[in-house]
ModelCIF file with pLDDT and N, C-alpha, C, O atoms, coordinates in Angstrom:
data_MODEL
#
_entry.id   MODEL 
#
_entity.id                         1 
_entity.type                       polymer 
_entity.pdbx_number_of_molecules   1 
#
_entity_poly.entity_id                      1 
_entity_poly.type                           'polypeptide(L)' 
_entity_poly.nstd_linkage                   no 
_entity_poly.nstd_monomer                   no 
_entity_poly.pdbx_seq_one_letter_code       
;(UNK)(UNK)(UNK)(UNK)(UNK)(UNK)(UNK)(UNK)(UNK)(UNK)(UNK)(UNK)(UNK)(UNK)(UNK)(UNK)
(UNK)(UNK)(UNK)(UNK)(UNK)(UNK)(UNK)(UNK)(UNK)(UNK)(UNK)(UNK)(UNK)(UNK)(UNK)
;
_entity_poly.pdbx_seq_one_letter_code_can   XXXXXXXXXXXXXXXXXXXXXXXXXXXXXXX 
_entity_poly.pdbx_strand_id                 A 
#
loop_
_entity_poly_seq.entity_id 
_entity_poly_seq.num 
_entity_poly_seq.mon_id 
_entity_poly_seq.hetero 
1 1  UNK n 
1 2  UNK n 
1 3  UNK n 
1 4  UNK n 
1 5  UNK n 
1 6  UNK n 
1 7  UNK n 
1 8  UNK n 
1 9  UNK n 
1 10 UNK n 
1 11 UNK n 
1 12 UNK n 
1 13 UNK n 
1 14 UNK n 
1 15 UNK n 
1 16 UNK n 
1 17 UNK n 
1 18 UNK n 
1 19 UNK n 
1 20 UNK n 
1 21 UNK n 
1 22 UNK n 
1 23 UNK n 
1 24 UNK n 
1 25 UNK n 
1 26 UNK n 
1 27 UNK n 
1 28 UNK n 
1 29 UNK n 
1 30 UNK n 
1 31 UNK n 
#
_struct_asym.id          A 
_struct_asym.entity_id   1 
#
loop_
_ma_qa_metric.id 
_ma_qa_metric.mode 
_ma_qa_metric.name 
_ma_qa_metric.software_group_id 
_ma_qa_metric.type 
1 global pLDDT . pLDDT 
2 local  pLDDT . pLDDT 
#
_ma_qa_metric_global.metric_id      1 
_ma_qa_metric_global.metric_value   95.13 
_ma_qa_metric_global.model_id       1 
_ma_qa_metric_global.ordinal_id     1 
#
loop_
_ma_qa_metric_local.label_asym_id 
_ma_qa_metric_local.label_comp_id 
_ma_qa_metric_local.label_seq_id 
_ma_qa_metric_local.metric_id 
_ma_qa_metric_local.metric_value 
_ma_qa_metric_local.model_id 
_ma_qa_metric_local.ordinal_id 
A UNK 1  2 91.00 1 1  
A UNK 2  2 89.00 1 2  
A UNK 3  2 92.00 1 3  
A UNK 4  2 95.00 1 4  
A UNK 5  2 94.00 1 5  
A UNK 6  2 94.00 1 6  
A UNK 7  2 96.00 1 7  
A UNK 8  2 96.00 1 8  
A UNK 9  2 96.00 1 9  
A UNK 10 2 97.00 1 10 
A UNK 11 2 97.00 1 11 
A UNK 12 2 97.00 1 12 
A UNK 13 2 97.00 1 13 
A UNK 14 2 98.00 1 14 
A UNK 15 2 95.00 1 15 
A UNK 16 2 96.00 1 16 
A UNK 17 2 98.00 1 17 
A UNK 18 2 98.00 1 18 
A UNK 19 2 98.00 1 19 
A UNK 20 2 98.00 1 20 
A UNK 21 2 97.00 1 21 
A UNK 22 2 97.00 1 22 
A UNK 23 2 97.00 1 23 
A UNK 24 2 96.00 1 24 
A UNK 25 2 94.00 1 25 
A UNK 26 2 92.00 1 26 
A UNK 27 2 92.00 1 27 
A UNK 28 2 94.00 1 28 
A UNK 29 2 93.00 1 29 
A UNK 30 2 92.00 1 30 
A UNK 31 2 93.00 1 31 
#
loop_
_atom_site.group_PDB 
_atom_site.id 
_atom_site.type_symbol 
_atom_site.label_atom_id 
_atom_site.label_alt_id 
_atom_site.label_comp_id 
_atom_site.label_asym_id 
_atom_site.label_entity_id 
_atom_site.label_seq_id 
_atom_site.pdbx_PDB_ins_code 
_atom_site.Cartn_x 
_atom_site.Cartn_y 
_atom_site.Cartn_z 
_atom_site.occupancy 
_atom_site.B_iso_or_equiv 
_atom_site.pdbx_formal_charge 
_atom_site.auth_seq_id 
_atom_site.auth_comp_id 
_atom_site.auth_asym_id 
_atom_site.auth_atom_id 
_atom_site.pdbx_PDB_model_num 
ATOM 1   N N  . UNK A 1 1  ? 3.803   -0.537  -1.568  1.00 91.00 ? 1  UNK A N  1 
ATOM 2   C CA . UNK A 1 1  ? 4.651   -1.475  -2.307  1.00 91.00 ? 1  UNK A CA 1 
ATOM 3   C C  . UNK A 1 1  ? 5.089   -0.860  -3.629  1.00 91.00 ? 1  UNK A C  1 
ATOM 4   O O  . UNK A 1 1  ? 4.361   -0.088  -4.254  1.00 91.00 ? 1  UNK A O  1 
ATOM 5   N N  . UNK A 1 2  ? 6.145   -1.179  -3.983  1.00 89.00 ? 2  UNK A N  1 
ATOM 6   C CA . UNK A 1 2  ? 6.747   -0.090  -5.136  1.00 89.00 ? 2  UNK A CA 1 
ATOM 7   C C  . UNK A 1 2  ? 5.953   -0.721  -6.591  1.00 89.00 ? 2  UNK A C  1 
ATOM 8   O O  . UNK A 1 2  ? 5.877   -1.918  -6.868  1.00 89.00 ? 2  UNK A O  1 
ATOM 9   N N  . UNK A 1 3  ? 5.502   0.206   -7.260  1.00 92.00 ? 3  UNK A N  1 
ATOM 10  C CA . UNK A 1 3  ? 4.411   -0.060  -8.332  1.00 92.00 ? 3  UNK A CA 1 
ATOM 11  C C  . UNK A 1 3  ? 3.158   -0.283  -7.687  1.00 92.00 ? 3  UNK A C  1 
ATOM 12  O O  . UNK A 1 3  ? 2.306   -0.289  -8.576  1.00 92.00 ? 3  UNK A O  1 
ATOM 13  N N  . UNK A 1 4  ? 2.629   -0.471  -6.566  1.00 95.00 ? 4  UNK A N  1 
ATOM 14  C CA . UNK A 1 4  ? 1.118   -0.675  -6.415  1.00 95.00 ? 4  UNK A CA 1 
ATOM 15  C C  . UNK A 1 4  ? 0.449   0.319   -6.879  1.00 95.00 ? 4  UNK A C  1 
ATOM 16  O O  . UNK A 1 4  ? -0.603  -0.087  -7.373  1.00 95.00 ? 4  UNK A O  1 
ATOM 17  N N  . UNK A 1 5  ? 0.591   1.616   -6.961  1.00 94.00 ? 5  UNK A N  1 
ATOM 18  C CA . UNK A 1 5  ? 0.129   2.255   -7.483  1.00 94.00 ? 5  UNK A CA 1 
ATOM 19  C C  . UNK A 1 5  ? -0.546  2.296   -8.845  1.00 94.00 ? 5  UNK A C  1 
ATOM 20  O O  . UNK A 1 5  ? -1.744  2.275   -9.130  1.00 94.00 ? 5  UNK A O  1 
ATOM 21  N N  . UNK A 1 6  ? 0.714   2.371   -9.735  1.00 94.00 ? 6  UNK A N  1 
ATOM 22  C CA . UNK A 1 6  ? 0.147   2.094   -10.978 1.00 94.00 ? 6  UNK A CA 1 
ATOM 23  C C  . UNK A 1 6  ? -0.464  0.878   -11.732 1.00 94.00 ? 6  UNK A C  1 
ATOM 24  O O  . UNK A 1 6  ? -0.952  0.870   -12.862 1.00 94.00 ? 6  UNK A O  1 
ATOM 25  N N  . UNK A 1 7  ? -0.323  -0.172  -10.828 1.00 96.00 ? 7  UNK A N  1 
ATOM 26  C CA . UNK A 1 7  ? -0.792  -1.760  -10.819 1.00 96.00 ? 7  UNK A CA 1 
ATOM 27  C C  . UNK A 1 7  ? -2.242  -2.069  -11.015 1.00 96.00 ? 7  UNK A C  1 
ATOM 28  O O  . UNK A 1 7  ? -3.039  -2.083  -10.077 1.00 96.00 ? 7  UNK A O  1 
ATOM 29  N N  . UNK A 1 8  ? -2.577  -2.327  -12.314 1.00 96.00 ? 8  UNK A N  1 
ATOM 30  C CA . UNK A 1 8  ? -3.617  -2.290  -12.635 1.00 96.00 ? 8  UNK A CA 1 
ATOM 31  C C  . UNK A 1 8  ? -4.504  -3.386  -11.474 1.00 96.00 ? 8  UNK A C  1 
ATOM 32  O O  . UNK A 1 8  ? -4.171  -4.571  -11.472 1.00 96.00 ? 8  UNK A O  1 
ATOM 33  N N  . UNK A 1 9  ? -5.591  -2.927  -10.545 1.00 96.00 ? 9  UNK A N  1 
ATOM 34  C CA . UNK A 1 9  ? -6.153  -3.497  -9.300  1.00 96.00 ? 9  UNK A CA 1 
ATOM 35  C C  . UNK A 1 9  ? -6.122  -4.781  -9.455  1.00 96.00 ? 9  UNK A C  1 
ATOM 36  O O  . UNK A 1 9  ? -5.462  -5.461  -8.669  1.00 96.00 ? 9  UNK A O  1 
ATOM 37  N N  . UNK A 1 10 ? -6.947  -5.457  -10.670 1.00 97.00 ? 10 UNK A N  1 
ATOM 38  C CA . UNK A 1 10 ? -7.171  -6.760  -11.080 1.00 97.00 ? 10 UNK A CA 1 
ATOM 39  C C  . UNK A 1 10 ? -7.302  -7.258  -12.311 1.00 97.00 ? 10 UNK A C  1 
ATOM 40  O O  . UNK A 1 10 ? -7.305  -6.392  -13.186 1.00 97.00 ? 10 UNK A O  1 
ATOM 41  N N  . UNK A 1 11 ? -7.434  -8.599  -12.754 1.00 97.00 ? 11 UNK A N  1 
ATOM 42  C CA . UNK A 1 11 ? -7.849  -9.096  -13.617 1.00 97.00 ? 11 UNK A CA 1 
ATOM 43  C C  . UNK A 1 11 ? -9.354  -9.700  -13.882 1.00 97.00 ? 11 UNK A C  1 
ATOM 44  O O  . UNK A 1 11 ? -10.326 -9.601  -13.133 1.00 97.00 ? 11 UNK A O  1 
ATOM 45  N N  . UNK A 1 12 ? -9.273  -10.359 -15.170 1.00 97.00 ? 12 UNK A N  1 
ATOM 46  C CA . UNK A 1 12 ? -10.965 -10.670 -15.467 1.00 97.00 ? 12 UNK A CA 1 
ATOM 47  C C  . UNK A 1 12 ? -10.293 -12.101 -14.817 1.00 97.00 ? 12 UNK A C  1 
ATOM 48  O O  . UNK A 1 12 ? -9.160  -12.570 -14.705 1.00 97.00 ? 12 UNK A O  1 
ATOM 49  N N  . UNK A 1 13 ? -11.840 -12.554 -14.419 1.00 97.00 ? 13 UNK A N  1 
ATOM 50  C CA . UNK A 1 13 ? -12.063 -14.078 -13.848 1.00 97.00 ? 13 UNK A CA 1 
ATOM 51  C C  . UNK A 1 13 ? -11.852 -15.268 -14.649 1.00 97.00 ? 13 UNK A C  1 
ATOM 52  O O  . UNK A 1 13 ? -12.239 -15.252 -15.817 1.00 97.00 ? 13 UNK A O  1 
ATOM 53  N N  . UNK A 1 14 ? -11.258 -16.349 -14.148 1.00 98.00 ? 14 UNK A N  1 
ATOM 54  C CA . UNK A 1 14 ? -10.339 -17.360 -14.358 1.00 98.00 ? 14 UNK A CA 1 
ATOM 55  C C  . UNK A 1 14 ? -11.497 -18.143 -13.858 1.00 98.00 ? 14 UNK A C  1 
ATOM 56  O O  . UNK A 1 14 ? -11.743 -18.059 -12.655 1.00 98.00 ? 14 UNK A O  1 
ATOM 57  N N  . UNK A 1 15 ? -12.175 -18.826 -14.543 1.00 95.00 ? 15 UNK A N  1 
ATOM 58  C CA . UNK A 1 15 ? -13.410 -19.705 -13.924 1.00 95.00 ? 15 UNK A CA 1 
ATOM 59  C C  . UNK A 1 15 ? -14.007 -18.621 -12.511 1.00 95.00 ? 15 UNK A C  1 
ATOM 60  O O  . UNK A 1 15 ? -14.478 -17.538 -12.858 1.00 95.00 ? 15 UNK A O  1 
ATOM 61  N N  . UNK A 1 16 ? -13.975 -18.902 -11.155 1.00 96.00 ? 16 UNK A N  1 
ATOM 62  C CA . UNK A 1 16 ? -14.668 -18.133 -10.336 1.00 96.00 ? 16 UNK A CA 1 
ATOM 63  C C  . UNK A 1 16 ? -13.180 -17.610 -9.381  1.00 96.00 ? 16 UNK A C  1 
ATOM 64  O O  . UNK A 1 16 ? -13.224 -17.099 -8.262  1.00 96.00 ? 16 UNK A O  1 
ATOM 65  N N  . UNK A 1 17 ? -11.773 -17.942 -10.278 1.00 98.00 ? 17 UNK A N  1 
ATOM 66  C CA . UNK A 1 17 ? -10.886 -17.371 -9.770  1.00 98.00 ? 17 UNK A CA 1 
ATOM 67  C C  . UNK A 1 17 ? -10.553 -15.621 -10.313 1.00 98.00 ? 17 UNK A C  1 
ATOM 68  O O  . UNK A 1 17 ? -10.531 -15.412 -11.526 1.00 98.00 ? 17 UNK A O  1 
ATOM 69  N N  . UNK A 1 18 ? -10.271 -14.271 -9.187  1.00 98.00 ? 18 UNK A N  1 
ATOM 70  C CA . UNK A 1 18 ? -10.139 -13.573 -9.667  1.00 98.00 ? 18 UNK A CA 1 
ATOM 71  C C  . UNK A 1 18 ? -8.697  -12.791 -9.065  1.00 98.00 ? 18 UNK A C  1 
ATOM 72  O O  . UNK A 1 18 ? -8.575  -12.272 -7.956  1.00 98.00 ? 18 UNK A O  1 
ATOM 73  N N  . UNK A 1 19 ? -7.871  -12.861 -9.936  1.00 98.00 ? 19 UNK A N  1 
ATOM 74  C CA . UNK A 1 19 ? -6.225  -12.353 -9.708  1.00 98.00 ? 19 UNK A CA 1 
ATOM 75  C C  . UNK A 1 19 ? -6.281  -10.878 -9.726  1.00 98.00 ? 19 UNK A C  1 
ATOM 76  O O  . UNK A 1 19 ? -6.748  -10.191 -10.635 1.00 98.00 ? 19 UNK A O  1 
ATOM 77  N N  . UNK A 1 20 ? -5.777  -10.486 -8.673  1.00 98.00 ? 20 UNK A N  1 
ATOM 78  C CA . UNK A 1 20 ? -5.851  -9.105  -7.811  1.00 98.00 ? 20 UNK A CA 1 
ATOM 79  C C  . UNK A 1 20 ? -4.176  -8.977  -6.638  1.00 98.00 ? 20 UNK A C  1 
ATOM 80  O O  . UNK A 1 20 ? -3.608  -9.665  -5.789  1.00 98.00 ? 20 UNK A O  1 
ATOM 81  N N  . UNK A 1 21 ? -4.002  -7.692  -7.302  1.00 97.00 ? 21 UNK A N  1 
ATOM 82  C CA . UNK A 1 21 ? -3.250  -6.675  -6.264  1.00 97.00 ? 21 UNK A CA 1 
ATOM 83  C C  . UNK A 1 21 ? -3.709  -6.725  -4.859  1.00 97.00 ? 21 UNK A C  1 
ATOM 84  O O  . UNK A 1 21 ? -4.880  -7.045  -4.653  1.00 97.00 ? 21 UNK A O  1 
ATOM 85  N N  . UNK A 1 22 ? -2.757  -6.387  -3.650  1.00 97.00 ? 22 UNK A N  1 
ATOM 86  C CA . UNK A 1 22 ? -2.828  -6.347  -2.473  1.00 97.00 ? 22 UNK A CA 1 
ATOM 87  C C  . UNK A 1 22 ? -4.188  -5.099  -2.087  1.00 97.00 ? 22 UNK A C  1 
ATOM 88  O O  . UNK A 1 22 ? -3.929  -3.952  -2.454  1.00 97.00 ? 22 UNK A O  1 
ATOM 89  N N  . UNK A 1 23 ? -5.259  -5.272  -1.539  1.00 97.00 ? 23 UNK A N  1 
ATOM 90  C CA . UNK A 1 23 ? -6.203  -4.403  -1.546  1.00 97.00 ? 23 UNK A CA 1 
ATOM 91  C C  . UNK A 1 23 ? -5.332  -3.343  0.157   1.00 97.00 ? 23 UNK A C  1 
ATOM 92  O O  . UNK A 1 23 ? -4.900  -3.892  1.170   1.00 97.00 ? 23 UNK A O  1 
ATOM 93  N N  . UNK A 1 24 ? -5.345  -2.447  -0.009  1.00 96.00 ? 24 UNK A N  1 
ATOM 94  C CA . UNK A 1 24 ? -4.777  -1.661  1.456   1.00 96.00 ? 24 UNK A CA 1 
ATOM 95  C C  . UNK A 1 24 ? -6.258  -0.940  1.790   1.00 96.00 ? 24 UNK A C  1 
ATOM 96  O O  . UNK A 1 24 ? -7.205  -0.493  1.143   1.00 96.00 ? 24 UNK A O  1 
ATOM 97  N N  . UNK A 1 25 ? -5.797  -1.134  3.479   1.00 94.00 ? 25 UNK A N  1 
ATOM 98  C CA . UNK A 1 25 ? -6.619  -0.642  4.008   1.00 94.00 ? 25 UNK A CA 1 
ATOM 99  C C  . UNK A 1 25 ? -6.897  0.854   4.546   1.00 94.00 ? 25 UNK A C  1 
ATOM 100 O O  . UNK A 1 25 ? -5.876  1.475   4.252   1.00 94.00 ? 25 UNK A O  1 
ATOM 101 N N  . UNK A 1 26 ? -7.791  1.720   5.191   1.00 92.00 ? 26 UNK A N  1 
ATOM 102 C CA . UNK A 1 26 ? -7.825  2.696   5.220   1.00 92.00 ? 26 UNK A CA 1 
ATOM 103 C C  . UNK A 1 26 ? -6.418  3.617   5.679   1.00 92.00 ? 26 UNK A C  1 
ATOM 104 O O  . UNK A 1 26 ? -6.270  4.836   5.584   1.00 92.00 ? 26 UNK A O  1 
ATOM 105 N N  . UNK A 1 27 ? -5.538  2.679   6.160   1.00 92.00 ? 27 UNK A N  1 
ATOM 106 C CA . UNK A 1 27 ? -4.741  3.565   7.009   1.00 92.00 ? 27 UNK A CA 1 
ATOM 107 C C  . UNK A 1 27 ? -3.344  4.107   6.475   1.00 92.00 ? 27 UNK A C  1 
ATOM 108 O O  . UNK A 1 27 ? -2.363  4.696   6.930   1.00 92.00 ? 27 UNK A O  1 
ATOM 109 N N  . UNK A 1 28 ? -4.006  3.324   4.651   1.00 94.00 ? 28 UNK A N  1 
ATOM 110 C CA . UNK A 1 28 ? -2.844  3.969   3.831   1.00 94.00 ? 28 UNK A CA 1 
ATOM 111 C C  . UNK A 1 28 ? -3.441  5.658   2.679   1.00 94.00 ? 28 UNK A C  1 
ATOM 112 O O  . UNK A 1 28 ? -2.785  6.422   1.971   1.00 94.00 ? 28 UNK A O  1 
ATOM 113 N N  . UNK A 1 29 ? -4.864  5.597   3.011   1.00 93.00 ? 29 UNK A N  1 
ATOM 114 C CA . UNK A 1 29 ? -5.535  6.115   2.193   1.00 93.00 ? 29 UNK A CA 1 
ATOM 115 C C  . UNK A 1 29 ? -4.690  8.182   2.294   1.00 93.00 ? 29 UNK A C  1 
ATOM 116 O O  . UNK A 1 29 ? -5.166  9.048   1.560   1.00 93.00 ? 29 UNK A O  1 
ATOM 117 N N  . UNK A 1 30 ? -3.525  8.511   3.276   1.00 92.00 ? 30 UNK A N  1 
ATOM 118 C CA . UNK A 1 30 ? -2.706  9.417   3.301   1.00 92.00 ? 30 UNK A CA 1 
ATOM 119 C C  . UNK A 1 30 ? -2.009  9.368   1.893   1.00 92.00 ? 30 UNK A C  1 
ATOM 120 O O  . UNK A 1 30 ? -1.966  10.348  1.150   1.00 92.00 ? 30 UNK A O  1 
ATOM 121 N N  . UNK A 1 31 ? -1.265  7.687   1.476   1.00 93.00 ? 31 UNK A N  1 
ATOM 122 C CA . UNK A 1 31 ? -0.524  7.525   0.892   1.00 93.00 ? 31 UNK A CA 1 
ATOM 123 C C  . UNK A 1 31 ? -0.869  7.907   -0.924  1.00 93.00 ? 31 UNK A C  1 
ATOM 124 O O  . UNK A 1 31 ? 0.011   7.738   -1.768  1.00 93.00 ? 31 UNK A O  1 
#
């Protein structure tokens, strides 16, 4: 996704909510 890269992974927790980037799975780990 354009910027995921540099997209800082996540944020600090919002009560027990925690705001986060798309996590990819191994089959991007080429990318």
């Amino acid at each position: 996704p354009q910027g995921w890269l540099d997209c800082p992974s996540h944020g600090q927790p919002i009560g027990y909510m925690i705001p986060s980037k798309v996590p990819l799975d191994e089959s991007y780990n080429d990318l």
